[in-house]
Every structure is written in C-alpha cells, then in structure tokens.
Protein backbone atom coordinates (compact mmCIF):
# COMPACT_ATOMS: atom_id res chain seq x y z
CA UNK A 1 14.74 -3.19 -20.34
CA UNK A 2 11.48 -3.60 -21.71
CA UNK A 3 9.00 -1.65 -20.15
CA UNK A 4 6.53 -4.89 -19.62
CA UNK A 5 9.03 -6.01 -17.43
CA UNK A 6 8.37 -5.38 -13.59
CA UNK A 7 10.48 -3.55 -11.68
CA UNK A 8 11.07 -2.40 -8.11
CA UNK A 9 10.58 1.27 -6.98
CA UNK A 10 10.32 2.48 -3.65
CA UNK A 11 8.68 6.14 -2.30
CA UNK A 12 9.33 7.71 1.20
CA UNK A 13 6.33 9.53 2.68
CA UNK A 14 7.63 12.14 5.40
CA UNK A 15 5.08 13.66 7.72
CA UNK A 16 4.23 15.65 10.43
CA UNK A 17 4.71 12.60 12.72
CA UNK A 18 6.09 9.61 10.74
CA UNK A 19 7.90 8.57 8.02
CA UNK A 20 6.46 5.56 5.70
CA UNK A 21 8.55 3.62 3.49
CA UNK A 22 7.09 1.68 0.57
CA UNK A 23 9.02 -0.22 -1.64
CA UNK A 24 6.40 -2.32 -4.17
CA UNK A 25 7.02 -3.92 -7.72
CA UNK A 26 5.11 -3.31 -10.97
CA UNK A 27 5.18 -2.38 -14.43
CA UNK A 28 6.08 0.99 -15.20
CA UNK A 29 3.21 2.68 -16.74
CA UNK A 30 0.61 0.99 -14.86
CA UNK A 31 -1.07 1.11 -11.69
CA UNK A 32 -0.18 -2.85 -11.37
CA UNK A 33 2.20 -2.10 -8.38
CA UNK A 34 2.68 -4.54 -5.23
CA UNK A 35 4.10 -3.94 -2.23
CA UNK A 36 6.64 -6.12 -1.27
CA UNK A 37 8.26 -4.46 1.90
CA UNK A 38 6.98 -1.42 4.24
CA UNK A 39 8.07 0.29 7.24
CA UNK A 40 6.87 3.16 9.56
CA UNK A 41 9.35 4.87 11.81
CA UNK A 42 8.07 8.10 14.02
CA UNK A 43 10.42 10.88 13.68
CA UNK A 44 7.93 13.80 14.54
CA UNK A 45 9.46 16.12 12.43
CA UNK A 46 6.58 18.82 12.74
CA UNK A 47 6.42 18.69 16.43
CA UNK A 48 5.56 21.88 17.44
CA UNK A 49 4.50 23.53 14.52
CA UNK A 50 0.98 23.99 16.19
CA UNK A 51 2.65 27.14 18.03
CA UNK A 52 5.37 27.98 15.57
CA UNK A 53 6.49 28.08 12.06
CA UNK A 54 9.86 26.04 11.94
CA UNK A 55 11.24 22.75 12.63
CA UNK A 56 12.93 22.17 15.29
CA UNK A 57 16.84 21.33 14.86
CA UNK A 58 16.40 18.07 16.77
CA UNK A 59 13.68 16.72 14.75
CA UNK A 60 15.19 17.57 11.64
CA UNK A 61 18.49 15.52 12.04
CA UNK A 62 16.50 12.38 13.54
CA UNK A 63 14.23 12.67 10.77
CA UNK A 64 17.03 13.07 8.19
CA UNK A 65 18.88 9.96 9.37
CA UNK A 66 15.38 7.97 9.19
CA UNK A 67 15.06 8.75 5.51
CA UNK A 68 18.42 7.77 4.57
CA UNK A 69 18.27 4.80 6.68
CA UNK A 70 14.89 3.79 5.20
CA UNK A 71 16.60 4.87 1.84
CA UNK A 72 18.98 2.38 2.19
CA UNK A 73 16.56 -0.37 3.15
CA UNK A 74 14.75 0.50 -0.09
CA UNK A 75 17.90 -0.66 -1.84
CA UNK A 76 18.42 -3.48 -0.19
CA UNK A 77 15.16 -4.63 -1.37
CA UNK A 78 15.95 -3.76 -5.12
CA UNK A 79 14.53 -0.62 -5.37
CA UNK A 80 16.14 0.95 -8.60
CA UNK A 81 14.88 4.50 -7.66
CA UNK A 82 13.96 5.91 -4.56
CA UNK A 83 11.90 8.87 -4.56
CA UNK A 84 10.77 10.88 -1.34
CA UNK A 85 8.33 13.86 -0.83
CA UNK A 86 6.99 15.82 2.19
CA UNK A 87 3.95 17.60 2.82
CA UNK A 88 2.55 20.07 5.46
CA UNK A 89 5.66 20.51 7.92
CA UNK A 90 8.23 21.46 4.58
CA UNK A 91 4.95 23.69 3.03
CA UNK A 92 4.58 25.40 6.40
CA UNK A 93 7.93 25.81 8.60
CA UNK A 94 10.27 28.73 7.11
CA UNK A 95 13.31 26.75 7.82
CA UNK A 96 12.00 23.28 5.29
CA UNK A 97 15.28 24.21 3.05
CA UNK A 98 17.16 22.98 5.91
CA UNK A 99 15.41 19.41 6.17
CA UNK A 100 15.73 19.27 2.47
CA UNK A 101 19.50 20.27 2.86
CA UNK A 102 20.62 17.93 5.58
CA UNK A 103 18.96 14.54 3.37
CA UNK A 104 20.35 15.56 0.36
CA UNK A 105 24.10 15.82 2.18
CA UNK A 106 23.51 12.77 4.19
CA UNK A 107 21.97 10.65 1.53
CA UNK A 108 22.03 12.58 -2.02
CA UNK A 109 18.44 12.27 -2.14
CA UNK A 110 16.37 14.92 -3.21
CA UNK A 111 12.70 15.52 -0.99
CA UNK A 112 9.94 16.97 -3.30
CA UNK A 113 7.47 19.02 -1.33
CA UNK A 114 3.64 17.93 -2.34
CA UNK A 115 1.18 20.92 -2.23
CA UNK A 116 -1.91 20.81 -0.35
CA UNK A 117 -3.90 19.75 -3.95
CA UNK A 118 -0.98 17.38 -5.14
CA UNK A 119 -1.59 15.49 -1.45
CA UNK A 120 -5.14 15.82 -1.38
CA UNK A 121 -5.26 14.21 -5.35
CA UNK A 122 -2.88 11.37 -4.27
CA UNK A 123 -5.26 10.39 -1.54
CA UNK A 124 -7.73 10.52 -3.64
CA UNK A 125 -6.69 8.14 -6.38
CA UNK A 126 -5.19 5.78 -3.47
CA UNK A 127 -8.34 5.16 -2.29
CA UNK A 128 -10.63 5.23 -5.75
CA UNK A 129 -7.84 2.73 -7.27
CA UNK A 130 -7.50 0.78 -4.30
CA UNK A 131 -11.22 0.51 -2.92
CA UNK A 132 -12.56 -0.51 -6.50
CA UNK A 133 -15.75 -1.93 -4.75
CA UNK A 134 -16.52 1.83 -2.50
CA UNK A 135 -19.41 3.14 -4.38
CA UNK A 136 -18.92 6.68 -5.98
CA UNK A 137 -19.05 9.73 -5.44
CA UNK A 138 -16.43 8.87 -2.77
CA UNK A 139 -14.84 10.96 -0.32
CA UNK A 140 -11.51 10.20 -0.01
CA UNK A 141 -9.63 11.46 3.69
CA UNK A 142 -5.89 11.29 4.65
CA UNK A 143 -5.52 12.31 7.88
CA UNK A 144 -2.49 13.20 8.73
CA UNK A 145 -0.02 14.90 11.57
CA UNK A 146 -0.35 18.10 10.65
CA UNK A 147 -2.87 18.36 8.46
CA UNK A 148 -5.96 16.79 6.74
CA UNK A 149 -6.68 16.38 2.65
CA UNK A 150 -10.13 15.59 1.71
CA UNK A 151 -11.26 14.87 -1.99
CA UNK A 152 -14.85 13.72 -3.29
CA UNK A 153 -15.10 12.57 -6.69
CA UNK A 154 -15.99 9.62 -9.19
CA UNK A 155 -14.00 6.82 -10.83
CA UNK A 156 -12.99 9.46 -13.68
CA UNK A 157 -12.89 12.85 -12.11
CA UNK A 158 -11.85 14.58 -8.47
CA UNK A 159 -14.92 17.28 -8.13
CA UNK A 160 -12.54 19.45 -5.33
CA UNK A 161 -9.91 19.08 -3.29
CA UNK A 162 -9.16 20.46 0.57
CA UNK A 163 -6.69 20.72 2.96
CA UNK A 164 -7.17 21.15 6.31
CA UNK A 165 -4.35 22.96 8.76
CA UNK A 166 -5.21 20.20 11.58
CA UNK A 167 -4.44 16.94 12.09
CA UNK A 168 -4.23 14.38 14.67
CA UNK A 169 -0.91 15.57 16.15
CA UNK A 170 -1.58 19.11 16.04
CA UNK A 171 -4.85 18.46 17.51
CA UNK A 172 -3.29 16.95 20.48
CA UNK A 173 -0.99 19.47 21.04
CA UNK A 174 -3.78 22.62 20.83
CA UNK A 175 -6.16 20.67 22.80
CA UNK A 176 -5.17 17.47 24.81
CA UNK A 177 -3.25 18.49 27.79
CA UNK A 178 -3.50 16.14 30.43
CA UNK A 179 -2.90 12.23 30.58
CA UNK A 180 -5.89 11.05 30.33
CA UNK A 181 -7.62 14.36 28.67
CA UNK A 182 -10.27 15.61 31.45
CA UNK A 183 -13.88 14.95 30.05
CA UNK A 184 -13.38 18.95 29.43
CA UNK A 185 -10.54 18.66 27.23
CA UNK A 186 -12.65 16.06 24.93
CA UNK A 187 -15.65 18.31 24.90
CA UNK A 188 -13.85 21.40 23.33
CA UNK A 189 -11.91 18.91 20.92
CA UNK A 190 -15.41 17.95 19.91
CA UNK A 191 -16.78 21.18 19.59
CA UNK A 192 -13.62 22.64 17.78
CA UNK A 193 -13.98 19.43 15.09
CA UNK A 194 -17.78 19.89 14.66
CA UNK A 195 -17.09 23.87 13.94
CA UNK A 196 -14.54 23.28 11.32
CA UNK A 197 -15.93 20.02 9.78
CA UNK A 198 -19.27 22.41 9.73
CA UNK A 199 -19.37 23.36 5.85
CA UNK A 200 -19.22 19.51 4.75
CA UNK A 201 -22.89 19.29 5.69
CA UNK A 202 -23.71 21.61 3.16
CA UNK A 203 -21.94 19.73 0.05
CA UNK A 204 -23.47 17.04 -1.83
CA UNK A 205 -23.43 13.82 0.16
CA UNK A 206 -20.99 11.35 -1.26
CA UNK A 207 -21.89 7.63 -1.07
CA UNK A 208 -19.25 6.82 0.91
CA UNK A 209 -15.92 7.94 3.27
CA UNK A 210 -12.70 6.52 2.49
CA UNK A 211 -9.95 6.91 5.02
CA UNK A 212 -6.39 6.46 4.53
CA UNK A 213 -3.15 7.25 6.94
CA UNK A 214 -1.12 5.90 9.95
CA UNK A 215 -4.07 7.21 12.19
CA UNK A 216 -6.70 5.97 11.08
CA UNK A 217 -5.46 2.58 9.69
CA UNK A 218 -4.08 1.81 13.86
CA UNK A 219 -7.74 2.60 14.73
CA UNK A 220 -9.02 -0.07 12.27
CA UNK A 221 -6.58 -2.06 13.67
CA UNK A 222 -7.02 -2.05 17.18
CA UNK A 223 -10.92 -2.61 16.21
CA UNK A 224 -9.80 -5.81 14.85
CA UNK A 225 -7.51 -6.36 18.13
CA UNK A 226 -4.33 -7.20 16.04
CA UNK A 227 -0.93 -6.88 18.02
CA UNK A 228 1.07 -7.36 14.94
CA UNK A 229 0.02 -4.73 12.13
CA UNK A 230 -1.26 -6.41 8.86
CA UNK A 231 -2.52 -3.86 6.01
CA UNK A 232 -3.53 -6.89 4.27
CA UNK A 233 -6.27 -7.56 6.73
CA UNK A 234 -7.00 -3.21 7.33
CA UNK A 235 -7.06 -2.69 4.42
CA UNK A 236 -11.39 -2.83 2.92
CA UNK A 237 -12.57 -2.74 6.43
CA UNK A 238 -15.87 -1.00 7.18
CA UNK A 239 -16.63 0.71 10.29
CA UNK A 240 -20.20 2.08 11.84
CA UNK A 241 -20.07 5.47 13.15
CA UNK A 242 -20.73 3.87 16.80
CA UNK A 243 -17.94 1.37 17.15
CA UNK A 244 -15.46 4.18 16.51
CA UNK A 245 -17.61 6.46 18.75
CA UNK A 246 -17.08 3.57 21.01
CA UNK A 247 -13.48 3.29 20.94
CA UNK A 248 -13.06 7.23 21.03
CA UNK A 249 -14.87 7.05 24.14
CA UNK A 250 -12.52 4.21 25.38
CA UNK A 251 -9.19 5.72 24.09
CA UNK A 252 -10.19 8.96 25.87
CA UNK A 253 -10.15 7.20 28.99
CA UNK A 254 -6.70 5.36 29.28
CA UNK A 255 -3.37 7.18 29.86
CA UNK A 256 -0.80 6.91 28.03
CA UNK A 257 0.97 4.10 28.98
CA UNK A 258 -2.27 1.72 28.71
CA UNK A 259 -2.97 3.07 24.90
CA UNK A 260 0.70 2.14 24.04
CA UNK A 261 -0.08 -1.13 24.95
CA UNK A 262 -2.96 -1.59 22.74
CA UNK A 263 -0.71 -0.38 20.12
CA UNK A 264 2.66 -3.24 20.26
CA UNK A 265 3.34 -2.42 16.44
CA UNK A 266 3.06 2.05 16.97
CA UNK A 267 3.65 2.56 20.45
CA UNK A 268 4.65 6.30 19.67
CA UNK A 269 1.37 6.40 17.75
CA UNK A 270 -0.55 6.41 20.91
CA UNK A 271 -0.27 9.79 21.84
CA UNK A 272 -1.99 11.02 18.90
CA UNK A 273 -4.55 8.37 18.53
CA UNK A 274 -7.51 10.15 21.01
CA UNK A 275 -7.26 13.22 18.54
CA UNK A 276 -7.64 11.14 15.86
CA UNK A 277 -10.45 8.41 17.01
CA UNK A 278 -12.83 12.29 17.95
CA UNK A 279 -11.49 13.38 14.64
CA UNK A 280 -12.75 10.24 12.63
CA UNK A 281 -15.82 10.15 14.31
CA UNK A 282 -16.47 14.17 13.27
CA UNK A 283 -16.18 13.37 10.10
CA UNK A 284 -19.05 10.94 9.84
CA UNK A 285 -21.05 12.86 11.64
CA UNK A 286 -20.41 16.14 9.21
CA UNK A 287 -20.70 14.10 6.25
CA UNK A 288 -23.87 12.30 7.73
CA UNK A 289 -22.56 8.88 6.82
CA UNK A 290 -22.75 5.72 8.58
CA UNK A 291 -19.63 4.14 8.11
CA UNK A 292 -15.84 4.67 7.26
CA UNK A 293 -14.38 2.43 4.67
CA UNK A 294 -10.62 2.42 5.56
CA UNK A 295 -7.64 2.30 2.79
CA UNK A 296 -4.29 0.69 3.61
CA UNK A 297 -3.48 2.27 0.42
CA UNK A 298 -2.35 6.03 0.80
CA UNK A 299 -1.04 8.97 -1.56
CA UNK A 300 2.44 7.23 -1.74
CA UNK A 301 0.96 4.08 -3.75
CA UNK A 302 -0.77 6.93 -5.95
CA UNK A 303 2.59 8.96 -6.09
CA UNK A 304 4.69 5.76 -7.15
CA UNK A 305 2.24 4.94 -9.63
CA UNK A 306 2.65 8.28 -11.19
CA UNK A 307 6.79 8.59 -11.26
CA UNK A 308 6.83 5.51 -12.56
CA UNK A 309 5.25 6.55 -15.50
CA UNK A 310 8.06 8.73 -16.49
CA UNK A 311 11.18 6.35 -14.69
C-alpha cells in the first residue's frame, strides 16, 4: 500500500483511573490523523496505589478485559494495528508484569509502559500540535489518576519535562474523606497543592497553560453544561482562573450522588472531579496565569502519530 494512502490505527491509553480508546485515520508519516471513534471506560486499575505499591488483583482482571474488549472495538472499526501503553500504575506497582501478563494471554496484545518523560513529551506535542493558535512558550499539563506530566516549550523544542506523583485520584484518596469533603478537608487539599505546585513560580512564565486529560476535559465540559460529551466542542476552550475557582467551590459542595448527575456521560468520574477542579485551579495560580486553554487532544494522538511513522 502506498504510504499516501490513509489508514486506520487505533492506541489504548490505560491509566490510573480509565482506559481511553482512540481509533483515528491518517497518513502514516504525518501528523494528519482523525479520529473517527473514541471511548472511555473506568477500570481504576491504580486504586489504591496512594497507600501501596501493587495493583490490586481485582482491578487488574477488570482492567484486562476492558482493553481487550476496547481492542476488539478498535477492529471493528478497521484499525489495522492496535497499540496500547500504560503509565504511572505499571511504572510504580511491583506486580505491573502481571497486568501486562493477563492482556497479553487474554488478547495477545502487548502494553508498552511510557516513562514519566515519554508521557510528559506526548502531552506536550498533543497540545502544541493540536492548539496551533496557544501562543508559545506553552505549558502543556496532563493530569492524570495517578500522576501529573507538565512540559513548557515552543513550537520546535520541549525546554523540560516533569512528572508529578499526584493526581486527581490519588489526591482524593490522601485527602478527601468524607461525602461532601468538610470545608477542612478542602483547605489542606489546597494547602498541600500550593506547597508542591510552589517551585513553578520561580520558572519563566509561559504564555499560556494547556490542559489535557479525562479530568480536566469533564470540567470544561460541565462549564459548558453538556450532558452528552463532545471533544469537538471541549476541545480550544478557554477558561478564567475564577469560573473554575467557581465551580471548585461548587463541586466541593455536592455529594456524590448530585456530582454524578452533572456528569451523565462519566458518572464514575465524579468522585475524582473535586481533586481535580482545586488541582486545576493551583495550577493557575502557581503559574500566575489567567486562564487554562483545554486540549481534547492528549499524549495518545501524539503517541499514534509517532508509531505510525514506523507501521
């Protein structure tokens, strides 16, 4: 087949907390990729990890089945490979060989585990390919489940990358205790977030934040009060500082059951989401920005661009 031809290729992002399946169609050696069909399931694989260092059994084999099933889907869409990676949870827990193990005998497929500068590059490029019209230097953020990548840089060059041991899920489960969190709970999340955020006031300012992930794409979401989930109309969307003070402040108030109602596409979602509204709104305030510019685009798009280069 000639290689000006486009094809369809799918990637499976496992996290802490969800799985995301994107299946898009392009032209190998390019970053001319579409997506034509994606899916979130929650699986919480790295539940737990916040007070120990392996997975537990039960989240491995629910998470397992979800990446062959969502494997499967890929095909059924045309996707003539399927490639899957993991971060934080297989780079932290001892016992990640045994994830690995029980996809490749349910499926055959092989997981690749990202390290913390492969995922926080990926992000990167998702969001400096994908935002062409974010001024530079940008700082790209994924926040994740169980961790947090952060990358400034320009159009040609990343200037460093991070990761963060912290995300919105681990957050919760350190800090968040009660349903609704007590006003206390909230203050020592805050304080916590401004502490470790802390040295990001001391690096050169980028122009502007880019944020990508499940998290913080439902937040733009339920700021534009959509009960079905369209990246289309996420994806590009600028946020002040105070509107997602604003909806912090409101998250941090409902239980449970009333934030899973805001949330009709990600009901699981909804347990983390008060970790991560407090976590978005510390990064603008460490980076002393006034907005968030947020990327339906994440490292996956990046990391299909790249494998197809060599497909």
């Amino acid at each position: 087949m000639s290689r000006k031809n486009p094809v369809r290729h799918a990637v499976l992002d496992i996290g802490s907390f969800s799985v995301l399946l994107l299946v898009a169609e392009g032209v190998p050696g390019t970053r001319n990729w579409h997506p034509v069909y994606q899916k979130l399931v929650t699986t919480g694989l790295g539940e737990g990890l916040a007070r120990q260092d392996t997975l537990r059994p039960e989240a491995i084999h629910r998470t397992a089945r979800a990446v062959c099933a969502l494997a499967q889907e890929a095909r059924q869409q045309g996707a003539r490979q399927v490639w899957a990676y993991g971060t934080r949870p297989l780079r932290r827990a001892r016992n990640a060989d045994d994830f690995v193990k029980a996809v490749r005998r349910v499926c055959g497929l092989q997981v690749e585990t990202l390290s913390e500068q492969e995922e926080a590059e990926l992000a990167f490029w998702a969001a400096r390919w994908f935002l062409p019209e974010a001024p530079d230097p940008l700082l790209a953020v994924d926040l994740g489940g169980a961790s947090t990548e952060l990358a400034p840089g320009t159009r040609t060059r990343i200037h460093w990358s991070l990761s963060l041991p912290e995300g919105a899920l681990t957050l919760t489960e350190t800090h968040l205790h009660h349903d609704p969190p007590t006003p206390e709970e909230i203050q020592a999340l805050r304080r916590h977030l401004a502490d470790r955020l802390r040295p990001l006031a001391t690096l050169r300012r980028p122009a502007a934040l880019a944020g990508t992930g499940g998290t913080i794409t439902t937040l733009a979401a339920v700021l534009l009060g959509l009960t079905t989930y369209d990246g289309r109309r996420v994806h590009g969307t600028r946020w002040p500082l105070s509107d997602l003070e604003t909806l912090a402040h409101r998250l941090s108030r409902l239980p449970l059951a009333e934030r899973q109602r805001l949330l009709p596409f990600d009901p699981d979602r909804a347990r983390i989401l008060v970790a991560g509204a407090w976590f978005t709104v510390a990064l603008l305030e460490a980076t002393g920005l006034p907005e968030l510019w947020v990327s339906d685009y994440g490292p996956r798009h990046a990391y299909l661009v790249r494998k197809s280069q060599t497909a």
